[in-house]
N, C-alpha and C. Protein backbone atom coordinates (compact mmCIF):
# COMPACT_ATOMS: atom_id res chain seq x y z
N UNK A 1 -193.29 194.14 101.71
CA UNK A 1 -193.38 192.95 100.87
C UNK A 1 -194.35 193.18 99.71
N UNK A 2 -195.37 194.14 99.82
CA UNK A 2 -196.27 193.72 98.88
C UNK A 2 -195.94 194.95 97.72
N UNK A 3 -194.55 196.03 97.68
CA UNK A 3 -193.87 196.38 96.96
C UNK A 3 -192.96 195.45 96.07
N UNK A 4 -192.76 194.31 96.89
CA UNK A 4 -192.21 193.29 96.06
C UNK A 4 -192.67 192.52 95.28
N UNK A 5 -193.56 192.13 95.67
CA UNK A 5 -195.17 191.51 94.69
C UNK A 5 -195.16 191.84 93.83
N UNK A 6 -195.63 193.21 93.68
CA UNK A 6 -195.75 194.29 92.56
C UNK A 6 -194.63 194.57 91.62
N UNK A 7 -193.62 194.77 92.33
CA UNK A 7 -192.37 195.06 91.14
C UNK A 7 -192.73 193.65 90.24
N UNK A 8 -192.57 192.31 91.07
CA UNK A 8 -192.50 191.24 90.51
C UNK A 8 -193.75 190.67 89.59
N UNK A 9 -194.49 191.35 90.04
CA UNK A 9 -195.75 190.62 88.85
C UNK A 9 -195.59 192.16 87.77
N UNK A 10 -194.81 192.67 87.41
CA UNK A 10 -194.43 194.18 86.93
C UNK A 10 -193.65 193.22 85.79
N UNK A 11 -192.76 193.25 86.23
CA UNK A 11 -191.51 192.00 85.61
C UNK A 11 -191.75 191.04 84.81
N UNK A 12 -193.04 190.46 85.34
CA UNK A 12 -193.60 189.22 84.68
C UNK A 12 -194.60 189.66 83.73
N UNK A 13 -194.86 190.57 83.62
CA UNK A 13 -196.08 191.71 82.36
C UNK A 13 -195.46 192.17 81.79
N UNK A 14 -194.04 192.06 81.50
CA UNK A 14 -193.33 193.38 81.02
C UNK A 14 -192.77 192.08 79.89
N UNK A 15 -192.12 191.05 81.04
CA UNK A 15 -191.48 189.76 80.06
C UNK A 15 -192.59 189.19 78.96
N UNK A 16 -193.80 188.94 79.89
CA UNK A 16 -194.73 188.38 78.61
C UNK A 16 -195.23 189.03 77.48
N UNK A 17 -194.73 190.38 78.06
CA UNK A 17 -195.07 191.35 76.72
C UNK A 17 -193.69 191.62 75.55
N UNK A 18 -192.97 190.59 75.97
CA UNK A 18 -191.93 191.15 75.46
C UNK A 18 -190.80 192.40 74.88
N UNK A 19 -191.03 193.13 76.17
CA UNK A 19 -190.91 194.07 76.43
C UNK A 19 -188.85 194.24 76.98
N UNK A 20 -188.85 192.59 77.86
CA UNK A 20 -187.39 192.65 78.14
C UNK A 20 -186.47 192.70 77.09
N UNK A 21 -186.88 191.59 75.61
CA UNK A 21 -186.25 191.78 74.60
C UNK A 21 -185.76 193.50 73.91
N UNK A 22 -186.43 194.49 74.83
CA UNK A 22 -185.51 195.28 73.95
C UNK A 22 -184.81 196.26 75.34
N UNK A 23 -184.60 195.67 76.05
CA UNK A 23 -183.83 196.23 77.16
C UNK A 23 -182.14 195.90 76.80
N UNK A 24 -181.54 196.47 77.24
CA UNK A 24 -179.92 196.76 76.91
C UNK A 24 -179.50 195.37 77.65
N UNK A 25 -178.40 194.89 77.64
CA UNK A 25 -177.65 193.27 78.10
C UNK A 25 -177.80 193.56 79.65
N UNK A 26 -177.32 194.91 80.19
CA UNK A 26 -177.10 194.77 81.72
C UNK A 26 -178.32 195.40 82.19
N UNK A 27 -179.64 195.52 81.59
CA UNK A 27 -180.63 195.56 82.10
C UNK A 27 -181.25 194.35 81.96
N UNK A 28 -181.03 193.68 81.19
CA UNK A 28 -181.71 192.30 81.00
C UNK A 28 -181.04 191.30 82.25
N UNK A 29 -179.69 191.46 82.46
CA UNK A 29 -178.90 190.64 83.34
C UNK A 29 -179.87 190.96 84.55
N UNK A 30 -180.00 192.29 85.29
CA UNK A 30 -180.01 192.96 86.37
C UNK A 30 -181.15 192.35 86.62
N UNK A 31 -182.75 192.71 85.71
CA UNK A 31 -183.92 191.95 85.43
C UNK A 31 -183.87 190.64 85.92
N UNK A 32 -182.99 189.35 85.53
CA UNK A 32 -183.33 188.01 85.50
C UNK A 32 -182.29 187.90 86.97
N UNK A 33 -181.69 188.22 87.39
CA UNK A 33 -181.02 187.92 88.69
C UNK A 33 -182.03 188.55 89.70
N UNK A 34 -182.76 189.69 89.43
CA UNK A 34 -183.42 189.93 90.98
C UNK A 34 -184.61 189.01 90.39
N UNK A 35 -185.07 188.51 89.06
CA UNK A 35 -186.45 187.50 89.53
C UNK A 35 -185.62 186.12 89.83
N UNK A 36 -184.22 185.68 89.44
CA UNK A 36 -183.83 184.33 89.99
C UNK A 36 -183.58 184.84 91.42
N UNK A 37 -183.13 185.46 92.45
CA UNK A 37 -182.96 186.25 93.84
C UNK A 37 -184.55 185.47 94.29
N UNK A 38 -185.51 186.46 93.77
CA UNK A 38 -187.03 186.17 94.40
C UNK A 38 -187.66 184.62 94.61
N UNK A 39 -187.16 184.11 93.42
CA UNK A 39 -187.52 183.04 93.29
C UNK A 39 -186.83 181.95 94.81
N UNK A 40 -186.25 182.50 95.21
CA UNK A 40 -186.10 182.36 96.51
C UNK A 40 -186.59 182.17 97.43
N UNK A 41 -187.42 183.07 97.35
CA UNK A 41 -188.18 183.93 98.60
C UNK A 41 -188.60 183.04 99.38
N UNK A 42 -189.35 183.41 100.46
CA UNK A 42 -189.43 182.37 101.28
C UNK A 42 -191.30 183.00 101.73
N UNK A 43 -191.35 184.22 100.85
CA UNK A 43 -193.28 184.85 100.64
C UNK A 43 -193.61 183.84 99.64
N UNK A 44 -194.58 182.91 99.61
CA UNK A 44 -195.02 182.06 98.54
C UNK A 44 -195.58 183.03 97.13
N UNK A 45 -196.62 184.28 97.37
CA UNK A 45 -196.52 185.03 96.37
C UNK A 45 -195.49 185.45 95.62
N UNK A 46 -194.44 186.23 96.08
CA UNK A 46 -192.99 186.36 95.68
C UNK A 46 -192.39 185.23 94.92
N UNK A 47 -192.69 184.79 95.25
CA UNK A 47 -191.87 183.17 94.95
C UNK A 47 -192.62 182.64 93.43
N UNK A 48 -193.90 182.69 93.38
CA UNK A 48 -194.50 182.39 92.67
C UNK A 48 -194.46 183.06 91.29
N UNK A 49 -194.84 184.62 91.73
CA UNK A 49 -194.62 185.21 90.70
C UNK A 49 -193.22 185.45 89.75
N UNK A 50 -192.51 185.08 90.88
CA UNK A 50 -190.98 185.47 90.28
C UNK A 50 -191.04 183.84 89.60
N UNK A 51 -191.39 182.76 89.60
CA UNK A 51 -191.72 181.28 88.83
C UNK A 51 -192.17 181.37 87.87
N UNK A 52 -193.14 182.79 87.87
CA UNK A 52 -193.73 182.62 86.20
C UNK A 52 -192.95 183.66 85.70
N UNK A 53 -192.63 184.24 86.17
CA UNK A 53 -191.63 184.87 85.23
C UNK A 53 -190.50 184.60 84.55
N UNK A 54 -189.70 183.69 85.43
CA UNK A 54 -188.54 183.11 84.74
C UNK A 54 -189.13 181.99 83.47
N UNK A 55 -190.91 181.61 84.16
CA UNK A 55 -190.81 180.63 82.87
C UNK A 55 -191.43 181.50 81.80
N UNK A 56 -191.31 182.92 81.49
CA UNK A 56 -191.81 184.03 80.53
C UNK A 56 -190.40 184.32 79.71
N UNK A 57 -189.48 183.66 80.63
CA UNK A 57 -187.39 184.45 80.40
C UNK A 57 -186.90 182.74 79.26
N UNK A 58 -187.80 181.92 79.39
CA UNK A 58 -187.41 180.73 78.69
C UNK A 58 -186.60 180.85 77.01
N UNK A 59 -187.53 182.14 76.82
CA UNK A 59 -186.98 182.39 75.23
C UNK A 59 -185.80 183.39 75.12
N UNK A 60 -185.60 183.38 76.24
CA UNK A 60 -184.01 184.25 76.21
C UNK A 60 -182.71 183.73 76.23
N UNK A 61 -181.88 184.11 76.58
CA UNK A 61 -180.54 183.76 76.37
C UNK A 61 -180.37 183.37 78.07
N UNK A 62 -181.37 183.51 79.01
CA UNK A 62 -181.13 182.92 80.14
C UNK A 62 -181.93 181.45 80.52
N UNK A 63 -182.56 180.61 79.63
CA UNK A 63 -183.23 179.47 79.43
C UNK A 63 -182.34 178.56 79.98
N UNK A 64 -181.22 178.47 80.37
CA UNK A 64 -180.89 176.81 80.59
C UNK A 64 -180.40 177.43 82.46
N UNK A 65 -180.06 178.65 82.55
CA UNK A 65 -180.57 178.84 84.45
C UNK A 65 -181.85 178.78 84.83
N UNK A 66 -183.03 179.00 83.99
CA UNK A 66 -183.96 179.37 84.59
C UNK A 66 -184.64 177.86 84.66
N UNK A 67 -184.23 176.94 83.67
CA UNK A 67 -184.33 175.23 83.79
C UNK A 67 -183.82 175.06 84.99
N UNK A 68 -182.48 175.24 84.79
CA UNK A 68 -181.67 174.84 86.24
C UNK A 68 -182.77 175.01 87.55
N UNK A 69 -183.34 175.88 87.43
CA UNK A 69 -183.78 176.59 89.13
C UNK A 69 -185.30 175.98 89.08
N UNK A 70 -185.93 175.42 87.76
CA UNK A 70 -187.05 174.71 88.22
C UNK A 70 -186.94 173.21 88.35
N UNK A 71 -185.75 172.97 88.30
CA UNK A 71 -184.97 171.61 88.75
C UNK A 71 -184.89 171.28 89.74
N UNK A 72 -184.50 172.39 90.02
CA UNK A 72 -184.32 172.48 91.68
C UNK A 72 -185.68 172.88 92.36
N UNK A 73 -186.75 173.47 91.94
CA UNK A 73 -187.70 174.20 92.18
C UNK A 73 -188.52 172.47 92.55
N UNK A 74 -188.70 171.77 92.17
CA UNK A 74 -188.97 170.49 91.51
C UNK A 74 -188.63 169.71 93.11
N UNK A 75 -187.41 169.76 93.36
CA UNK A 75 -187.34 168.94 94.84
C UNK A 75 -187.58 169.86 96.32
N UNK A 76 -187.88 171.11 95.99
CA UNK A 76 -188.22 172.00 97.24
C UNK A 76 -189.29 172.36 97.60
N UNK A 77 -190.18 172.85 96.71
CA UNK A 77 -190.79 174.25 96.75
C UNK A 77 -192.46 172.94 97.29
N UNK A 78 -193.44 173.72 97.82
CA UNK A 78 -194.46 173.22 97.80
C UNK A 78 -195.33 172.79 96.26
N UNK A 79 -196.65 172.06 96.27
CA UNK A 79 -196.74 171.79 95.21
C UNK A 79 -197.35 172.68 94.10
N UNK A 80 -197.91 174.09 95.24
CA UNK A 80 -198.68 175.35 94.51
C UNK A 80 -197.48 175.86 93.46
N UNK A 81 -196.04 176.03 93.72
CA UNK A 81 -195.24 176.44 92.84
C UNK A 81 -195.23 175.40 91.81
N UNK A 82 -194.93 174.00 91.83
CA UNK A 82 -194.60 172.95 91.07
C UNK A 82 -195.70 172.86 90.17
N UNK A 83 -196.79 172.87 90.33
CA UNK A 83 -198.02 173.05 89.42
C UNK A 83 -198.10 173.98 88.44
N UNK A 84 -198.02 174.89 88.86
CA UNK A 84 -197.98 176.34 88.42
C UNK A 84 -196.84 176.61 87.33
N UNK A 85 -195.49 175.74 87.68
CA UNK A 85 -194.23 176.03 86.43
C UNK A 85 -194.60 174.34 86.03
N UNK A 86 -195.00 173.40 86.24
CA UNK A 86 -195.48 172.83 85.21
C UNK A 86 -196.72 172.78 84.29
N UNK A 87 -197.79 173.99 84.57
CA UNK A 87 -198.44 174.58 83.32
C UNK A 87 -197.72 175.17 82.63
N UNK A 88 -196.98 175.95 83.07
CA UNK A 88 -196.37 177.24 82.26
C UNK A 88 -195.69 176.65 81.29
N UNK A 89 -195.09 175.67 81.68
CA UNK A 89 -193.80 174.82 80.62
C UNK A 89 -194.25 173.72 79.80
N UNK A 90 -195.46 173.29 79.77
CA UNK A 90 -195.92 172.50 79.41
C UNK A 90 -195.93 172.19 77.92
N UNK A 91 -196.32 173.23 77.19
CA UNK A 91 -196.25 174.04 75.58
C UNK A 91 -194.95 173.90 74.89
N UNK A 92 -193.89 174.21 76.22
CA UNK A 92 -192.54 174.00 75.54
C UNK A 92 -191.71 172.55 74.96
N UNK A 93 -190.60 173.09 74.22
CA UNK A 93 -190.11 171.61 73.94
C UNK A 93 -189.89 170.28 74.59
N UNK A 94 -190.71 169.64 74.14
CA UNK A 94 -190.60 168.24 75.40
C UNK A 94 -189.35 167.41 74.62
N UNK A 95 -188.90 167.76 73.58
CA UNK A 95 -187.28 167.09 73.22
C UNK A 95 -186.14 167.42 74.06
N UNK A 96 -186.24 168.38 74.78
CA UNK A 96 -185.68 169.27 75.79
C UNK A 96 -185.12 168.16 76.89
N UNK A 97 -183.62 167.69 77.06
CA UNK A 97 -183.65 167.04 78.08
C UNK A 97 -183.90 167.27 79.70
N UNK A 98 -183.99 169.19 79.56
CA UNK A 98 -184.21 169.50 81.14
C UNK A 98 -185.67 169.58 81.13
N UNK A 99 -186.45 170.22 80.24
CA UNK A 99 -187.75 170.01 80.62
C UNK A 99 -187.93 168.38 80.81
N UNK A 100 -187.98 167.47 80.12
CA UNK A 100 -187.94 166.07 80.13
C UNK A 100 -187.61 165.53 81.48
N UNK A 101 -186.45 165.97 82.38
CA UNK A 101 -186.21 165.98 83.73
C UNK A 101 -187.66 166.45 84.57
N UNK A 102 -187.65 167.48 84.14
CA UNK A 102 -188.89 168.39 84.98
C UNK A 102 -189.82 167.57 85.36
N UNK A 103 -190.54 166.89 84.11
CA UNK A 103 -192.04 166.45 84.40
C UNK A 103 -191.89 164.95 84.31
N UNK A 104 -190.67 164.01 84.57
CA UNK A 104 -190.10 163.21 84.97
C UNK A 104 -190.24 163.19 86.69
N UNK A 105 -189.77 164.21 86.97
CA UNK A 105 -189.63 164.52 88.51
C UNK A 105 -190.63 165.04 88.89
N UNK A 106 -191.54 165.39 88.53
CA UNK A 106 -193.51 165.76 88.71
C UNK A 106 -193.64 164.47 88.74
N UNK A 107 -193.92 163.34 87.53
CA UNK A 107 -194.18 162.00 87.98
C UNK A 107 -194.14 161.33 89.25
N UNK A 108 -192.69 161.45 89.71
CA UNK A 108 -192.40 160.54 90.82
C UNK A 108 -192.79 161.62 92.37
N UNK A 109 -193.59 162.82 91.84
CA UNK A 109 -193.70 163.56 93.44
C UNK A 109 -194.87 162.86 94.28
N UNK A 110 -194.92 163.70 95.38
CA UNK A 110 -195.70 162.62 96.32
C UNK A 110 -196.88 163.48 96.49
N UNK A 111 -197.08 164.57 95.44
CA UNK A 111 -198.81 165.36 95.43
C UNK A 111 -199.13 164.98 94.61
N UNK A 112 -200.56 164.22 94.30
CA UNK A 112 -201.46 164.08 93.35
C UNK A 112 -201.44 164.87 91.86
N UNK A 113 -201.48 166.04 92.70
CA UNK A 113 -201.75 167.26 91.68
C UNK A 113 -200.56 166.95 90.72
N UNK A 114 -199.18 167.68 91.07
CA UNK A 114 -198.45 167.78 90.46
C UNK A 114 -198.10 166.41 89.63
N UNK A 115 -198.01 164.93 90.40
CA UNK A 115 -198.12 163.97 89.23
C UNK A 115 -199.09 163.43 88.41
N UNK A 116 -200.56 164.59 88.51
CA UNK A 116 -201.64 164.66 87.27
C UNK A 116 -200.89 165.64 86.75
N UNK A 117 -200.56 166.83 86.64
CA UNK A 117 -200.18 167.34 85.51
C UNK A 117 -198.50 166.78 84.83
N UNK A 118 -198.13 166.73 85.46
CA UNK A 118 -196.57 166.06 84.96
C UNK A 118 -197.32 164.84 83.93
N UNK A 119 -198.15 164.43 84.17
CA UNK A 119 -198.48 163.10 83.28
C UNK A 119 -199.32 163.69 82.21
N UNK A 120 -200.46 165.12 81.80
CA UNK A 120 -200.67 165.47 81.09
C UNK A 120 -199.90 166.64 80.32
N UNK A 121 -198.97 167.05 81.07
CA UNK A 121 -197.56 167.82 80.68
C UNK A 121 -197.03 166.69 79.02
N UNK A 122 -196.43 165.58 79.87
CA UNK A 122 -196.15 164.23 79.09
C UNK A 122 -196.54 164.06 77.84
N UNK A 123 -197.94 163.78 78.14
CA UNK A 123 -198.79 163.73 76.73
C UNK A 123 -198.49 164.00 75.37
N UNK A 124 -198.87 165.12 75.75
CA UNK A 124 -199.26 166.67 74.46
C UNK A 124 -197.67 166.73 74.10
């Protein structure tokens, strides 16, 4: 597992460096399916890291799956993930009707945390 960690926080240094942008289409595909796969996971590290990574993949051509899965991320996951992709996303377009969902659905959760940041998400 903690080979998986690593690839995955690898992935997520590589995206924020923008580094995926110059990878070929079916390396970029291959890339965003094993971090949407992880994002799975059922290791909360794994899970996590593969969360910030997809929200690093936002400016790609895979932005409206990687919405999709913190949509869903949104009614599952504990609130350490939900916190964590609502910093990350926070910066982004709030005209956005799926982000707008997102921190809509942070509002109405039942952790503190996550409906303090969903409400300073809001804000700004």
């Amino acid at each position: 597992m903690a080979v998986r960690i690593t690839a995955m926080r690898e992935i997520e240094r590589l995206t924020e460096q923008g580094v995926l942008e110059a990878c070929t289409d079916d390396a970029k595909l291959l890339l965003f399916n094993h971090t949407l796969g992880d994002s799975y996971s059922t290791n909360a590290d794994l899970e996590f890291y593969a969360m910030s990574a997809l929200s690093k993949m936002l400016g790609s051509t895979y932005r409206e799956q990687c919405l999709d899965r913190f949509i869903e991320m949104m009614d599952y996951e504990p609130y350490l993930i939900k916190v964590g992709m609502l910093y990350r996303i926070k910066e982004d377009d709030k005209n956005d009707a799926k982000i707008k969902f997102i921190f809509e659905k942070g509002k109405n959760d039942s952790h503190y945390w996550v409906r303090h940041v969903s409400s300073i998400g809001l804000e700004k």
